[in-house]
Protein backbone atom coordinates (compact mmCIF):
# COMPACT_ATOMS: atom_id res chain seq x y z
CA UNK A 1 74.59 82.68 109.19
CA UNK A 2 76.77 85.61 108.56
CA UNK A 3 75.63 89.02 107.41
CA UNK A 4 72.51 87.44 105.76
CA UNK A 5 75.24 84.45 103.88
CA UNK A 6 74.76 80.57 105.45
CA UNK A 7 77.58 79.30 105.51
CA UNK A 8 77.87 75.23 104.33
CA UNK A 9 80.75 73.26 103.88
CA UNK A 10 81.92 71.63 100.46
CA UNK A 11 80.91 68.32 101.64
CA UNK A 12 77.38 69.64 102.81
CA UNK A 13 76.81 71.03 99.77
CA UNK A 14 77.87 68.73 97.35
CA UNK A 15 79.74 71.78 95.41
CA UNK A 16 83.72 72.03 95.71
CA UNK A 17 83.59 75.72 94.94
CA UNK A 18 80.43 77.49 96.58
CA UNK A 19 82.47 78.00 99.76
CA UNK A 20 85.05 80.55 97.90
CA UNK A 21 81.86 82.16 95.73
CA UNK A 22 80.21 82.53 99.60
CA UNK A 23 83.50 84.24 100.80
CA UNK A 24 83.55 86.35 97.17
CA UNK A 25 79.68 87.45 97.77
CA UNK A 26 80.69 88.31 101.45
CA UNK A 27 83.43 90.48 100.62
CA UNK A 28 82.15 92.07 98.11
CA UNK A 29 79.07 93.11 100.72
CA UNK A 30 81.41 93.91 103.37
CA UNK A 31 83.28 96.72 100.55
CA UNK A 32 79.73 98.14 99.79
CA UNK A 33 78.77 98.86 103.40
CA UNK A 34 81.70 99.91 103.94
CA UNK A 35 81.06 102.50 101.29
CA UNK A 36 77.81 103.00 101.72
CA UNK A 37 77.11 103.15 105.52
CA UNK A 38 80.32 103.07 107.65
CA UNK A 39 82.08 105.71 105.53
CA UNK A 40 78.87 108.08 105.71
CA UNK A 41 78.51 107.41 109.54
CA UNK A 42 82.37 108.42 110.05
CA UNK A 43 82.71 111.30 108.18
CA UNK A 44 79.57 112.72 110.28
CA UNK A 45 81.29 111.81 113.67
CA UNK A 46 84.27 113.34 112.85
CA UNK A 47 82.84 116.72 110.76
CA UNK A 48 80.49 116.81 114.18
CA UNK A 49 83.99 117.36 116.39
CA UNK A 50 85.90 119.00 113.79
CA UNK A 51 83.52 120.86 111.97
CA UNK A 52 83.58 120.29 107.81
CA UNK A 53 87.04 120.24 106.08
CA UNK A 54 88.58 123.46 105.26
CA UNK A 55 91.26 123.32 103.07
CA UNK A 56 91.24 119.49 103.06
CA UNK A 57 92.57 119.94 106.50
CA UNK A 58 90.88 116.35 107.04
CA UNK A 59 89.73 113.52 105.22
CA UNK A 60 88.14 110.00 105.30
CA UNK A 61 87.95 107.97 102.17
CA UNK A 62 87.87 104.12 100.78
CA UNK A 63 91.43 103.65 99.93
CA UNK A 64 92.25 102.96 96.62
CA UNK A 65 94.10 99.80 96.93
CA UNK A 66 91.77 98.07 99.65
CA UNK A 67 88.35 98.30 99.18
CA UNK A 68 87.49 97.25 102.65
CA UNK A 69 90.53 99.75 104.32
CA UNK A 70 89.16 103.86 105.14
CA UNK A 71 92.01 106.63 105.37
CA UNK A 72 91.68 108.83 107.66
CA UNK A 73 93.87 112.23 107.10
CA UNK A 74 93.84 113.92 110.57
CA UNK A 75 94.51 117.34 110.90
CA UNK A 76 97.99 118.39 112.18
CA UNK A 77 98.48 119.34 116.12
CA UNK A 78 102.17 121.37 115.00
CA UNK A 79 103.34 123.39 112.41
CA UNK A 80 105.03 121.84 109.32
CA UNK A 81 108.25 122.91 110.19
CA UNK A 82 107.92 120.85 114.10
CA UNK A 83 107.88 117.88 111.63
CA UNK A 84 110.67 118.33 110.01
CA UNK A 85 113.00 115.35 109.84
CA UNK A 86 110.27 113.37 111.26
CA UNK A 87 109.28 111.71 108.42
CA UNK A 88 107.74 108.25 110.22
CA UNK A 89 104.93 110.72 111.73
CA UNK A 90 102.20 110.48 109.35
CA UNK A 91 98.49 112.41 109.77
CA UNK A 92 97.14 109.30 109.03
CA UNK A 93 95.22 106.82 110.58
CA UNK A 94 94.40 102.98 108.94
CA UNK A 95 90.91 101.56 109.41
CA UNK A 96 90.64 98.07 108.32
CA UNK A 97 88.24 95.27 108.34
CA UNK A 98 88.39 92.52 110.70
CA UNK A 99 89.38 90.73 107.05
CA UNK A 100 93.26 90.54 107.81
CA UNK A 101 92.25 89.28 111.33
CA UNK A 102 89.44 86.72 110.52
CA UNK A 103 89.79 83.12 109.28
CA UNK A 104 86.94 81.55 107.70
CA UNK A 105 86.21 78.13 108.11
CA UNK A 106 83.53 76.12 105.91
């Protein structure tokens, strides 16, 4: 069992396509507590060490194209100008689920 979903093959099952409706029903899950609990948790951590965003000087949000990815905007250590020209530096940080690494088997 996984996250509350029992997993059963085709064959088990006698149904050809519960296996991608489990996997549909998982992810789906996995996006709303993402949303709902992970996202809430973070942004409390990080307003705890860096106080609550001034200026949007920091940020954590679902990103818009991945459901199951959070964006974290850092604040910058340098002035804008110390970037200059350094334009693979980005003040932001990925957090995705273990979806891209994960292979699921039924």
């Amino acid at each position: 069992m996984l996250g509350g979903y029992e997993a059963q093959g085709a064959g088990a099952c006698g149904i050809v396509g519960r296996p991608a409706k489990l996997i549909d029903e998982l992810m789906v899950d996995i996006e709303k507590r993402i949303a709902d609990n992970m996202l809430p948790a973070l942004r409390g951590a990080i307003a705890a060490q860096l106080g609550e965003p001034i200026k949007d000087n920091w940020s954590i949000e679902v990103d818009a194209k991945d459901p199951q990815t959070l964006n974290f905007h850092y604040p910058a250590a340098l002035t804008a100008r110390d970037y200059l020209g350094v334009t693979y530096i980005t003040h932001r940080v990925k957090l995705e689920s273990a979806r891209a690494a994960m292979a699921i088997t039924l």
